[in-house]
PDB file of N, CA and C in Angstrom:
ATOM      1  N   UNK A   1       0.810  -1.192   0.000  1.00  0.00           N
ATOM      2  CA  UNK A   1       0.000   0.000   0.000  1.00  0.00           C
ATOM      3  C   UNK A   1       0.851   1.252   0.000  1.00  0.00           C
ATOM      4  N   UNK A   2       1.675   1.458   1.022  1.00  0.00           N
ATOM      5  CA  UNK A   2       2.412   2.371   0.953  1.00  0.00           C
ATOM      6  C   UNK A   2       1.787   4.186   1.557  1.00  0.00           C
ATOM      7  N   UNK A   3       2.823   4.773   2.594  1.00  0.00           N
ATOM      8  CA  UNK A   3       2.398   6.098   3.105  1.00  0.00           C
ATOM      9  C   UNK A   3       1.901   7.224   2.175  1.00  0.00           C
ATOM     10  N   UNK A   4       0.721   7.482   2.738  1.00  0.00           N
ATOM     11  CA  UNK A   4       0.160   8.820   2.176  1.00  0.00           C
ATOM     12  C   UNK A   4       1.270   9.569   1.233  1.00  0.00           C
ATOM     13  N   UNK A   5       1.348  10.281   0.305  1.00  0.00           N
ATOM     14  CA  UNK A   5       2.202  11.250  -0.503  1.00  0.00           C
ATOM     15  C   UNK A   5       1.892  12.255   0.281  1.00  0.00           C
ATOM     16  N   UNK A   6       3.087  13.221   0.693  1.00  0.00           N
ATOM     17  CA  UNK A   6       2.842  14.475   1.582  1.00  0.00           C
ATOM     18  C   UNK A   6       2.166  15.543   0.314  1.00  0.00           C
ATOM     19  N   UNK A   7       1.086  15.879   0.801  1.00  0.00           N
ATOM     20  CA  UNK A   7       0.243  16.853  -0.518  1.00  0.00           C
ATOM     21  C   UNK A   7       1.026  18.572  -0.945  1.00  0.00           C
ATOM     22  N   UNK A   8       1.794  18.854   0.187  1.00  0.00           N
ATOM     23  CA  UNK A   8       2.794  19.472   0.039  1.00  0.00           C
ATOM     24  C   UNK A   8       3.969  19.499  -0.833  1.00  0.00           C
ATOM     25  N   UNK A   9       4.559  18.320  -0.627  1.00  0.00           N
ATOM     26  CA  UNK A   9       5.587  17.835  -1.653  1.00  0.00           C
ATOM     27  C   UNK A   9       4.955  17.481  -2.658  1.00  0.00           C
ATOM     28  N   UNK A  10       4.123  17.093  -3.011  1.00  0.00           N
ATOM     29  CA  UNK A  10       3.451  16.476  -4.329  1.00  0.00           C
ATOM     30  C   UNK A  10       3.590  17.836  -4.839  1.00  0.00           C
ATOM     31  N   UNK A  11       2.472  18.669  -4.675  1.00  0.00           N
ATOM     32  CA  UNK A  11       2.305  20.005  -5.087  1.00  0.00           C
ATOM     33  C   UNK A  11       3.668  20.551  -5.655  1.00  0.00           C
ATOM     34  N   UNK A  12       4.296  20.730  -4.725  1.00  0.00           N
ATOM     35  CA  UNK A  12       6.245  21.273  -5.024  1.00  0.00           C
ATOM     36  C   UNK A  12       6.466  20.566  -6.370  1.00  0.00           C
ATOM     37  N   UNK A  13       6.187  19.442  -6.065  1.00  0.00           N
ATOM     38  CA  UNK A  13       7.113  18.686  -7.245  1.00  0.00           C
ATOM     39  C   UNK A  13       6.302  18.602  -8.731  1.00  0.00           C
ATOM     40  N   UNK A  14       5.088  18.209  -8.376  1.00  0.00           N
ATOM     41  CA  UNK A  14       3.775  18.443 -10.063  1.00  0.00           C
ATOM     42  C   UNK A  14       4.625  19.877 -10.803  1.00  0.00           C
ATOM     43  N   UNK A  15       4.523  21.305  -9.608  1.00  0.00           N
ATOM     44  CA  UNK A  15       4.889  22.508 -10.128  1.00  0.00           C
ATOM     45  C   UNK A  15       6.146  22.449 -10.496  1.00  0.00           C
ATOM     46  N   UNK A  16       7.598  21.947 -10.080  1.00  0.00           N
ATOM     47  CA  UNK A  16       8.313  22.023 -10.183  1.00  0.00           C
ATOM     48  C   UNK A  16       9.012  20.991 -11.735  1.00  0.00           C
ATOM     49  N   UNK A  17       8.270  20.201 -11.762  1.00  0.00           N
ATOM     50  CA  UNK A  17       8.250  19.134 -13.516  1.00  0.00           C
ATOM     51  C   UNK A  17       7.433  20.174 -14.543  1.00  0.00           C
ATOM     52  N   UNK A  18       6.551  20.805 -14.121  1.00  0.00           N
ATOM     53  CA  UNK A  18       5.957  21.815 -14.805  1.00  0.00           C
ATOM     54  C   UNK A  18       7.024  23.042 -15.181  1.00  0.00           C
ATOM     55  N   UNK A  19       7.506  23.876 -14.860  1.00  0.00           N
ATOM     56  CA  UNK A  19       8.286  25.047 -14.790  1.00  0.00           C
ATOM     57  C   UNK A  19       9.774  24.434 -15.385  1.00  0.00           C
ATOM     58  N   UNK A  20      10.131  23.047 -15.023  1.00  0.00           N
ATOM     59  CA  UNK A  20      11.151  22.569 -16.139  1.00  0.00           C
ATOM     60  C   UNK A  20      11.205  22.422 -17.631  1.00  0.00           C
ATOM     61  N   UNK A  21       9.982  22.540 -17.664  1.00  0.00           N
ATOM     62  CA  UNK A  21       9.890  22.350 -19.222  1.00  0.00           C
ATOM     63  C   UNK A  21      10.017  23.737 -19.678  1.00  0.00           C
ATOM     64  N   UNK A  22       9.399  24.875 -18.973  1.00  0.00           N
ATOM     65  CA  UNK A  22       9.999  26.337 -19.535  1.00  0.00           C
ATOM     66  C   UNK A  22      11.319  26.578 -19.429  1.00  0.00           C
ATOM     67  N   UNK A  23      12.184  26.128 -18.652  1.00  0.00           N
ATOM     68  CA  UNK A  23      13.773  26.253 -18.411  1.00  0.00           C
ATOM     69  C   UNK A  23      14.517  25.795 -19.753  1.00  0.00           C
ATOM     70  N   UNK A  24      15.520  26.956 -19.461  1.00  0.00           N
ATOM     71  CA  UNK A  24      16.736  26.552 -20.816  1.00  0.00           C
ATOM     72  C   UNK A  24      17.989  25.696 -19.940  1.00  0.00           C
ATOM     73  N   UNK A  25      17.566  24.270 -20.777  1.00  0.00           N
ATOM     74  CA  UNK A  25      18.968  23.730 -20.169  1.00  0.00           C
ATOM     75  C   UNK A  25      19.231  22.354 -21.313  1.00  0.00           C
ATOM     76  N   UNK A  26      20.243  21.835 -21.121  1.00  0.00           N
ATOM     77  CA  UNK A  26      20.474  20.594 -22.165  1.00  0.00           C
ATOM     78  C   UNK A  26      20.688  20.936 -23.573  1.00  0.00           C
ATOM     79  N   UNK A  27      21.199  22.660 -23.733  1.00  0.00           N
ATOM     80  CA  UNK A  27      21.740  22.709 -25.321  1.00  0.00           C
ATOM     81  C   UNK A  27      19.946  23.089 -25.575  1.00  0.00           C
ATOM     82  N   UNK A  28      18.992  22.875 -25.144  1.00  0.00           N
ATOM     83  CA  UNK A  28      17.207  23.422 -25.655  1.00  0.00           C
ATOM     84  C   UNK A  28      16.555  24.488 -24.747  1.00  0.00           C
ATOM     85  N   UNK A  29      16.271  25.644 -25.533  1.00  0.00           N
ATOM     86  CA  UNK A  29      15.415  26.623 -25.347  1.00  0.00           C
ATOM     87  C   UNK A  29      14.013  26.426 -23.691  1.00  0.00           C
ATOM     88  N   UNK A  30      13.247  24.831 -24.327  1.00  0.00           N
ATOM     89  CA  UNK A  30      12.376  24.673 -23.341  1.00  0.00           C
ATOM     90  C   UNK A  30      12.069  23.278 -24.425  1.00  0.00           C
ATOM     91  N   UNK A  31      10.485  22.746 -23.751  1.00  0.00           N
ATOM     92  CA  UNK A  31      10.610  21.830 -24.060  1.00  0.00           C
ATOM     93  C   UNK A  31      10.728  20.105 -23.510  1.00  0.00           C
ATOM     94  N   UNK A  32      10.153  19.487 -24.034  1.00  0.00           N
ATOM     95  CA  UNK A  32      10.215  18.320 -23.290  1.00  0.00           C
ATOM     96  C   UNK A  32      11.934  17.582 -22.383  1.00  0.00           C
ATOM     97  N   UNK A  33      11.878  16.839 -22.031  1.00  0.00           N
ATOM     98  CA  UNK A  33      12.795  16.752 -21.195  1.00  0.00           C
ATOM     99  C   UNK A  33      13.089  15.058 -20.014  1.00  0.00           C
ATOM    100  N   UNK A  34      13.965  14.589 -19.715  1.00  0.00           N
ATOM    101  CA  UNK A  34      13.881  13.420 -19.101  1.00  0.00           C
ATOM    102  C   UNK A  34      14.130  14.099 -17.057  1.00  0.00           C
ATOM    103  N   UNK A  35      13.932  13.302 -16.530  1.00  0.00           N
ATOM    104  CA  UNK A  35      14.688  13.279 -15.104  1.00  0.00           C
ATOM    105  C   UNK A  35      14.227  11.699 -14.732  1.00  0.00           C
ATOM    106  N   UNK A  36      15.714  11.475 -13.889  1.00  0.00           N
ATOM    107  CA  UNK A  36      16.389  10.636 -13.497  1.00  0.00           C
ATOM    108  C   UNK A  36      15.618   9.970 -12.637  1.00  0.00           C
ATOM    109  N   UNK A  37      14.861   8.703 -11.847  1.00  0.00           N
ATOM    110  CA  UNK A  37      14.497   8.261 -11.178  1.00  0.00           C
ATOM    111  C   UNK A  37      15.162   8.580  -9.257  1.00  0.00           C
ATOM    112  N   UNK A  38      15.912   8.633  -9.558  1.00  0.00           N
ATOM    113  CA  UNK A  38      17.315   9.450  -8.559  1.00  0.00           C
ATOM    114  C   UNK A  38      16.613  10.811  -8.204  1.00  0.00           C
ATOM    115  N   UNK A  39      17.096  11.829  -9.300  1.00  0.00           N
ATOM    116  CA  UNK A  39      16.400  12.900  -9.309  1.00  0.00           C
ATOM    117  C   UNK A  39      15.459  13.530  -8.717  1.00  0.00           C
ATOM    118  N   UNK A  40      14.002  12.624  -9.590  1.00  0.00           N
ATOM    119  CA  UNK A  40      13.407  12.885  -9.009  1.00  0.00           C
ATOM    120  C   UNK A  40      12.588  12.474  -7.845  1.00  0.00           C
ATOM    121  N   UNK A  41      13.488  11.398  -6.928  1.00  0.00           N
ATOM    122  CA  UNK A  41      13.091  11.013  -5.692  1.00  0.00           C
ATOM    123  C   UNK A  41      13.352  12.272  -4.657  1.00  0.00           C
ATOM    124  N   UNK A  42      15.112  13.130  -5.121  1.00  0.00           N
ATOM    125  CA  UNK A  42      15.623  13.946  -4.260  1.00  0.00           C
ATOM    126  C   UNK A  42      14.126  15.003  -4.423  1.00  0.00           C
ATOM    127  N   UNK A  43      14.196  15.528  -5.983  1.00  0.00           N
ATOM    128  CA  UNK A  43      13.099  16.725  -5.719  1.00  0.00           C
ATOM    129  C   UNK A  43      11.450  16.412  -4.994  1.00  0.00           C
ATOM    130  N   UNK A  44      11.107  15.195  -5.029  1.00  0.00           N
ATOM    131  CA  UNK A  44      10.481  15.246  -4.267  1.00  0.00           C
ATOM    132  C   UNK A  44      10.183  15.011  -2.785  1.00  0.00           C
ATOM    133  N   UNK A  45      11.469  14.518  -2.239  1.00  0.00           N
ATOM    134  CA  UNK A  45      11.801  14.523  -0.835  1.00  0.00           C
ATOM    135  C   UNK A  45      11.224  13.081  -0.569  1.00  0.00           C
ATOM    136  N   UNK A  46      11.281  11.831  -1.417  1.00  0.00           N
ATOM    137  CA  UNK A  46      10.415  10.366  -0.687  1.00  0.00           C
ATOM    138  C   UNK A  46      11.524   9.899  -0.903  1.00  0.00           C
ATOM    139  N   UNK A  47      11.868   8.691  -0.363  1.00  0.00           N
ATOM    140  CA  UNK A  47      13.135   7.784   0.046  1.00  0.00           C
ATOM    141  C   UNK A  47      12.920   6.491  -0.963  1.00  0.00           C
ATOM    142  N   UNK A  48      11.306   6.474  -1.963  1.00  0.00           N
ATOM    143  CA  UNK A  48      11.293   5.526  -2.796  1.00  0.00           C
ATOM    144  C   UNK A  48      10.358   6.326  -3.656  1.00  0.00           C
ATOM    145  N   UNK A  49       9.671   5.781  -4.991  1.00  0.00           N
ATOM    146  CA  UNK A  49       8.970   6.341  -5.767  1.00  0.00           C
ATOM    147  C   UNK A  49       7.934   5.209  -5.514  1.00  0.00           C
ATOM    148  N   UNK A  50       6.728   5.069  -4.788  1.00  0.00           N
ATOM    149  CA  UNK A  50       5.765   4.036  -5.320  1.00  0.00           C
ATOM    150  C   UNK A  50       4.900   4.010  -6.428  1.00  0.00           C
ATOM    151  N   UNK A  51       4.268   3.159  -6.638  1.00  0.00           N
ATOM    152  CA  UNK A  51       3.136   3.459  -7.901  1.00  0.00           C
ATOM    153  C   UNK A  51       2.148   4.280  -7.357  1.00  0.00           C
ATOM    154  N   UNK A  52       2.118   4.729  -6.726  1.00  0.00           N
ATOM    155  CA  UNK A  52       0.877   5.377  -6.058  1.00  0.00           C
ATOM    156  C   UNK A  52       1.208   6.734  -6.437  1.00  0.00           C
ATOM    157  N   UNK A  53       2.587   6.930  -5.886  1.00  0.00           N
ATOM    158  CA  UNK A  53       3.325   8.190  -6.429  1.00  0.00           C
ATOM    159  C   UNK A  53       3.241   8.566  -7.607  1.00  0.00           C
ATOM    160  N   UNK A  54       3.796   7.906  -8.574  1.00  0.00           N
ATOM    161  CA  UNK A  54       3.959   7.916 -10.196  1.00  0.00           C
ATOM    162  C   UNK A  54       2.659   7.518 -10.508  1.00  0.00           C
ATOM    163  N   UNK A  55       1.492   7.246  -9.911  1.00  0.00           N
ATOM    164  CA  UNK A  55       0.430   7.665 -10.518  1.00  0.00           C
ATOM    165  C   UNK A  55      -0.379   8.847 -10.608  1.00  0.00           C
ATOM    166  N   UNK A  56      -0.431   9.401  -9.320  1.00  0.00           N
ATOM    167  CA  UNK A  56      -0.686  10.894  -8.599  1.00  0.00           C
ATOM    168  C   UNK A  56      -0.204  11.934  -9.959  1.00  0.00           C
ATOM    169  N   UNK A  57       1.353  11.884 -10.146  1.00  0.00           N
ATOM    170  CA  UNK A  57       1.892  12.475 -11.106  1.00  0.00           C
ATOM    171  C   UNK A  57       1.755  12.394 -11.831  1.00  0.00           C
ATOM    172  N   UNK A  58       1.390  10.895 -12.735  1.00  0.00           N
ATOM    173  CA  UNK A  58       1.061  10.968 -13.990  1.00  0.00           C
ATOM    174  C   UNK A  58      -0.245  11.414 -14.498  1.00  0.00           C
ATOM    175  N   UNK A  59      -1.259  11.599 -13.667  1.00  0.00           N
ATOM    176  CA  UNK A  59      -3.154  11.739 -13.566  1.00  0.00           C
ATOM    177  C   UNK A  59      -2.440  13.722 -13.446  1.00  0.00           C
ATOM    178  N   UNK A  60      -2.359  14.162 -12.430  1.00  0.00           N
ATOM    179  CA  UNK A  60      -2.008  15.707 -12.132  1.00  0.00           C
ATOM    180  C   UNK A  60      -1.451  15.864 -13.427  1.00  0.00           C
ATOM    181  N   UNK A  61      -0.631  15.577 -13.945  1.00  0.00           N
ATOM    182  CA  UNK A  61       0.527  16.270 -15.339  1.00  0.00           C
ATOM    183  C   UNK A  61      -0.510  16.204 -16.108  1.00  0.00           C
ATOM    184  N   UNK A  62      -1.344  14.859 -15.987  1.00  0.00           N
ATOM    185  CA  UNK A  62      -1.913  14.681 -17.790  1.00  0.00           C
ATOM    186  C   UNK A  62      -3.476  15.754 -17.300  1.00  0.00           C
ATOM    187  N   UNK A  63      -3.733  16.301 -16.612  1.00  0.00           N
ATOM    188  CA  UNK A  63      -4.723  17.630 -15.763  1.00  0.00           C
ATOM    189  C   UNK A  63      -3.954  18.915 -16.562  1.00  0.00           C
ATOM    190  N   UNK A  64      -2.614  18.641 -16.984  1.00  0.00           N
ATOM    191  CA  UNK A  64      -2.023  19.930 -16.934  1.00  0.00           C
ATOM    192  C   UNK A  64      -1.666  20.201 -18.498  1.00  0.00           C
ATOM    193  N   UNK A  65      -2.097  19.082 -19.119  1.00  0.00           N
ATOM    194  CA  UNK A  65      -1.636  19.107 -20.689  1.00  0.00           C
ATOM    195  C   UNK A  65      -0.397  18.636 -20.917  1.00  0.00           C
ATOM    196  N   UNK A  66       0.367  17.425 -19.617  1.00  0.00           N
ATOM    197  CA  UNK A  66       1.485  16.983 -19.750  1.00  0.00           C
ATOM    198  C   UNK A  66       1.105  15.394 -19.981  1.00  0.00           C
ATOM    199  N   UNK A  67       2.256  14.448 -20.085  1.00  0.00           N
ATOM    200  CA  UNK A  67       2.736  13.252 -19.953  1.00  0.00           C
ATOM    201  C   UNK A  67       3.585  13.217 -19.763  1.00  0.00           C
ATOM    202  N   UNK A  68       3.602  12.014 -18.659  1.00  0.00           N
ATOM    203  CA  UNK A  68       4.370  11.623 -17.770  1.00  0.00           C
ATOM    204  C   UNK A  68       4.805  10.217 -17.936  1.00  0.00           C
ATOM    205  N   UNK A  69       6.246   9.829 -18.743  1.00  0.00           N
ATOM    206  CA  UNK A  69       6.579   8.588 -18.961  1.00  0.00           C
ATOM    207  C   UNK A  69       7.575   7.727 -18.491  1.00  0.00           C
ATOM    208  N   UNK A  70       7.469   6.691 -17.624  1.00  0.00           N
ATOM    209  CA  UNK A  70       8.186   6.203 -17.268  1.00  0.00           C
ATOM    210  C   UNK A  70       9.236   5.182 -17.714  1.00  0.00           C
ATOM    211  N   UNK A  71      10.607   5.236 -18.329  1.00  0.00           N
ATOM    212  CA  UNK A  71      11.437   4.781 -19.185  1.00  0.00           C
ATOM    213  C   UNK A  71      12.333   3.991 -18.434  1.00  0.00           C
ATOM    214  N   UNK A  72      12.477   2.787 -18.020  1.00  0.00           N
ATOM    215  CA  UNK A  72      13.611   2.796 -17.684  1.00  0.00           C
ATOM    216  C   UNK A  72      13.988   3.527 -16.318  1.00  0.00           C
ATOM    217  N   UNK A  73      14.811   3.595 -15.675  1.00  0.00           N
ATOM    218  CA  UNK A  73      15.391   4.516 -14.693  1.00  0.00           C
ATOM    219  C   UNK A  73      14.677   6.187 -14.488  1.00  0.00           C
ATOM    220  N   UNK A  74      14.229   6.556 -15.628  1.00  0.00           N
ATOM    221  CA  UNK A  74      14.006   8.062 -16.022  1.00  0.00           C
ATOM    222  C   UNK A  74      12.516   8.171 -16.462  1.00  0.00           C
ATOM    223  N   UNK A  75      12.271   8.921 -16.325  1.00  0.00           N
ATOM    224  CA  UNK A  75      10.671   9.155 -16.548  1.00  0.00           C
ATOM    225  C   UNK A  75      11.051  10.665 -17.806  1.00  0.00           C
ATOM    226  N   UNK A  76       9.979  10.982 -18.551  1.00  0.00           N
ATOM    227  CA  UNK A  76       9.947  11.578 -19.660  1.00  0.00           C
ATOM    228  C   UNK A  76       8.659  12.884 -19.526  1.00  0.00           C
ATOM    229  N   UNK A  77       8.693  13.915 -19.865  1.00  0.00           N
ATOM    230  CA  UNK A  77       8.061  14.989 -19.059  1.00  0.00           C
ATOM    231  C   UNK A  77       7.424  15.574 -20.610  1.00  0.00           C
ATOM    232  N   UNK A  78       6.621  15.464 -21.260  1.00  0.00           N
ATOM    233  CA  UNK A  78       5.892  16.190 -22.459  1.00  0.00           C
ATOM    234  C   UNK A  78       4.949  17.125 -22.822  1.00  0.00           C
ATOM    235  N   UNK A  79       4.709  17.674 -23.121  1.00  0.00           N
ATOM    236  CA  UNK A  79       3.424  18.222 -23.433  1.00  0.00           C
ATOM    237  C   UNK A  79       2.591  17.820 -24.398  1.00  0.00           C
ATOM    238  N   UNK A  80       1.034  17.374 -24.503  1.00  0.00           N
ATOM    239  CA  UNK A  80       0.795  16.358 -24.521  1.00  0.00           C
ATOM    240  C   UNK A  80      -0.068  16.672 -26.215  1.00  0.00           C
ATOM    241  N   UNK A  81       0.349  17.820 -26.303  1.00  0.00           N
ATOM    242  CA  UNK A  81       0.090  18.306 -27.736  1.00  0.00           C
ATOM    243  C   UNK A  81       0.987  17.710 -28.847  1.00  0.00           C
ATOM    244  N   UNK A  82       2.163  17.620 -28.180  1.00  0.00           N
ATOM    245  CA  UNK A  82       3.065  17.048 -29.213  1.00  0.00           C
ATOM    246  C   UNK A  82       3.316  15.630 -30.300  1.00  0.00           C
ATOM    247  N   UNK A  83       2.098  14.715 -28.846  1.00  0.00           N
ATOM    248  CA  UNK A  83       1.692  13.542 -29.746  1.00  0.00           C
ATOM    249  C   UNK A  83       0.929  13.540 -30.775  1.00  0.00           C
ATOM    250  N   UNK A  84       0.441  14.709 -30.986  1.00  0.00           N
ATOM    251  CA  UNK A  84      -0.796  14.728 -32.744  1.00  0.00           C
ATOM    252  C   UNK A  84       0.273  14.752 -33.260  1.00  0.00           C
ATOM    253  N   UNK A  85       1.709  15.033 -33.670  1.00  0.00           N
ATOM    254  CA  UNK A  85       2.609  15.165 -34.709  1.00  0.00           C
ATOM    255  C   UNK A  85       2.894  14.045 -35.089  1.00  0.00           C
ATOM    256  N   UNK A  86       2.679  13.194 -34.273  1.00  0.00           N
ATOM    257  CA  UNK A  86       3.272  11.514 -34.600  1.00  0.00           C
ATOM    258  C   UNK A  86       2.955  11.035 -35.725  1.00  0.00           C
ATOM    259  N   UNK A  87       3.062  10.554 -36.717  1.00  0.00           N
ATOM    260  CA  UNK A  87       2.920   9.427 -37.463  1.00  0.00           C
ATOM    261  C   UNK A  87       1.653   8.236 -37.187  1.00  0.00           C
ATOM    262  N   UNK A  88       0.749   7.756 -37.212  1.00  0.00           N
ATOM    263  CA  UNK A  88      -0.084   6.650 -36.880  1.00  0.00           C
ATOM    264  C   UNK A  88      -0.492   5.192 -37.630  1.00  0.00           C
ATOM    265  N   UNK A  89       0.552   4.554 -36.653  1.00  0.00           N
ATOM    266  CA  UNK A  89       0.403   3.314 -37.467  1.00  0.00           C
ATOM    267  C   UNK A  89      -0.903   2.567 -37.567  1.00  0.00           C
ATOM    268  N   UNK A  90      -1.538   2.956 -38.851  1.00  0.00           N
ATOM    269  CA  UNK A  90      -3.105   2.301 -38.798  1.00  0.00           C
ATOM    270  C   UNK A  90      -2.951   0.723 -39.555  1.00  0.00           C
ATOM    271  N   UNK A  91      -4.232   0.465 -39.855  1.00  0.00           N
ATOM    272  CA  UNK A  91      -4.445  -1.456 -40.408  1.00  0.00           C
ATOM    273  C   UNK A  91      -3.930  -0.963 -41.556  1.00  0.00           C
ATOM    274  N   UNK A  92      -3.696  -0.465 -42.301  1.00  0.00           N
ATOM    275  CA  UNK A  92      -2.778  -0.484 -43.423  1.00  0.00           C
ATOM    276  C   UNK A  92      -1.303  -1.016 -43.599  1.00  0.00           C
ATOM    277  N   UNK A  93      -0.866   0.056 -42.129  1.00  0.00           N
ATOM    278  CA  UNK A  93       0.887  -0.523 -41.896  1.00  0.00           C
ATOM    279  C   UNK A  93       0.790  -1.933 -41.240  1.00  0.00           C
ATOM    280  N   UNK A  94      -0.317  -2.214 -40.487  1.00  0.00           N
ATOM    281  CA  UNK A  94       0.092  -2.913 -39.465  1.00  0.00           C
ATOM    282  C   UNK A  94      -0.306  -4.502 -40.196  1.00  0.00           C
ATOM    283  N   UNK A  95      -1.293  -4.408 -41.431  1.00  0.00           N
ATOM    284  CA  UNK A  95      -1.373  -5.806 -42.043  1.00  0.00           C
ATOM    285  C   UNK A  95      -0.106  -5.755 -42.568  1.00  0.00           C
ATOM    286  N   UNK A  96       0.942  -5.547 -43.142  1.00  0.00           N
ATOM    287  CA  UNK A  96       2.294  -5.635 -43.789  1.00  0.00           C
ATOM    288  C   UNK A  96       2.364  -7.027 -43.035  1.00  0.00           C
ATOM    289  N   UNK A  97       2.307  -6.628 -41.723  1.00  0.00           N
ATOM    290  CA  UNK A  97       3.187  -7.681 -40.764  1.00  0.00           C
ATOM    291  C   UNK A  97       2.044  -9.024 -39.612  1.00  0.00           C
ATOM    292  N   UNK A  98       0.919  -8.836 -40.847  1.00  0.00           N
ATOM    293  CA  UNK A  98      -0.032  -9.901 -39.998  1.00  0.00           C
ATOM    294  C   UNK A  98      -0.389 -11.080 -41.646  1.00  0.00           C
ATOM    295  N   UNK A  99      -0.274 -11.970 -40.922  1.00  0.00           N
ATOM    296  CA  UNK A  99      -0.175 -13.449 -41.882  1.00  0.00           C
ATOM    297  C   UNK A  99      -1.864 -13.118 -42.361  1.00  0.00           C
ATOM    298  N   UNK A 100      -2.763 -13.562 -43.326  1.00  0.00           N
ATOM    299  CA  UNK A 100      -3.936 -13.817 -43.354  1.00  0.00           C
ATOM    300  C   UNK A 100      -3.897 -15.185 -43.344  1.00  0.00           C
TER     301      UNK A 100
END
């Protein structure tokens, strides 16, 4: 189950993944962006990340016009406009690779 998320720190930290994406850092203007599982345990002050946690965050971000992806070690910080640019693999591409 795991302890309550302090609603304090949550808050700090939702705002604080938010306001990174306006920051110039990594050689980019602003913009999407990774942080570290590490990272962001320090910025949010918990000694582990539960799912409870990384769900809180991912439901709040995607409230905010973000996504919130978890990769590996690093989670992935977007704005959630950026996925209409994608490409969409519809039944066209996707029979290529299905037997009839």
């Amino acid at each position: 189950m795991g302890a309550e998320p302090d609603e304090s720190k949550m808050y700090f930290t939702i705002s604080a993944l938010i306001e990174m994406n306006s920051l110039k850092f990594g050689g980019k203007n602003k913009g999407r962006y990774r942080i570290s599982r590490r990272n962001l345990m320090k910025l949010s002050g918990q000694p582990f990340l539960s799912e409870r946690i990384i769900g809180e965050i991912q439901e709040t971000l995607r409230g905010e016009g973000f996504h919130f992806i978890e990769i590996g070690e690093a989670f992935i910080v977007i704005k959630s406009r950026l996925f209409k640019n994608y490409r969409r693999a519809g039944p066209s591409v996707i029979n290529r690779f299905i037997e009839d």
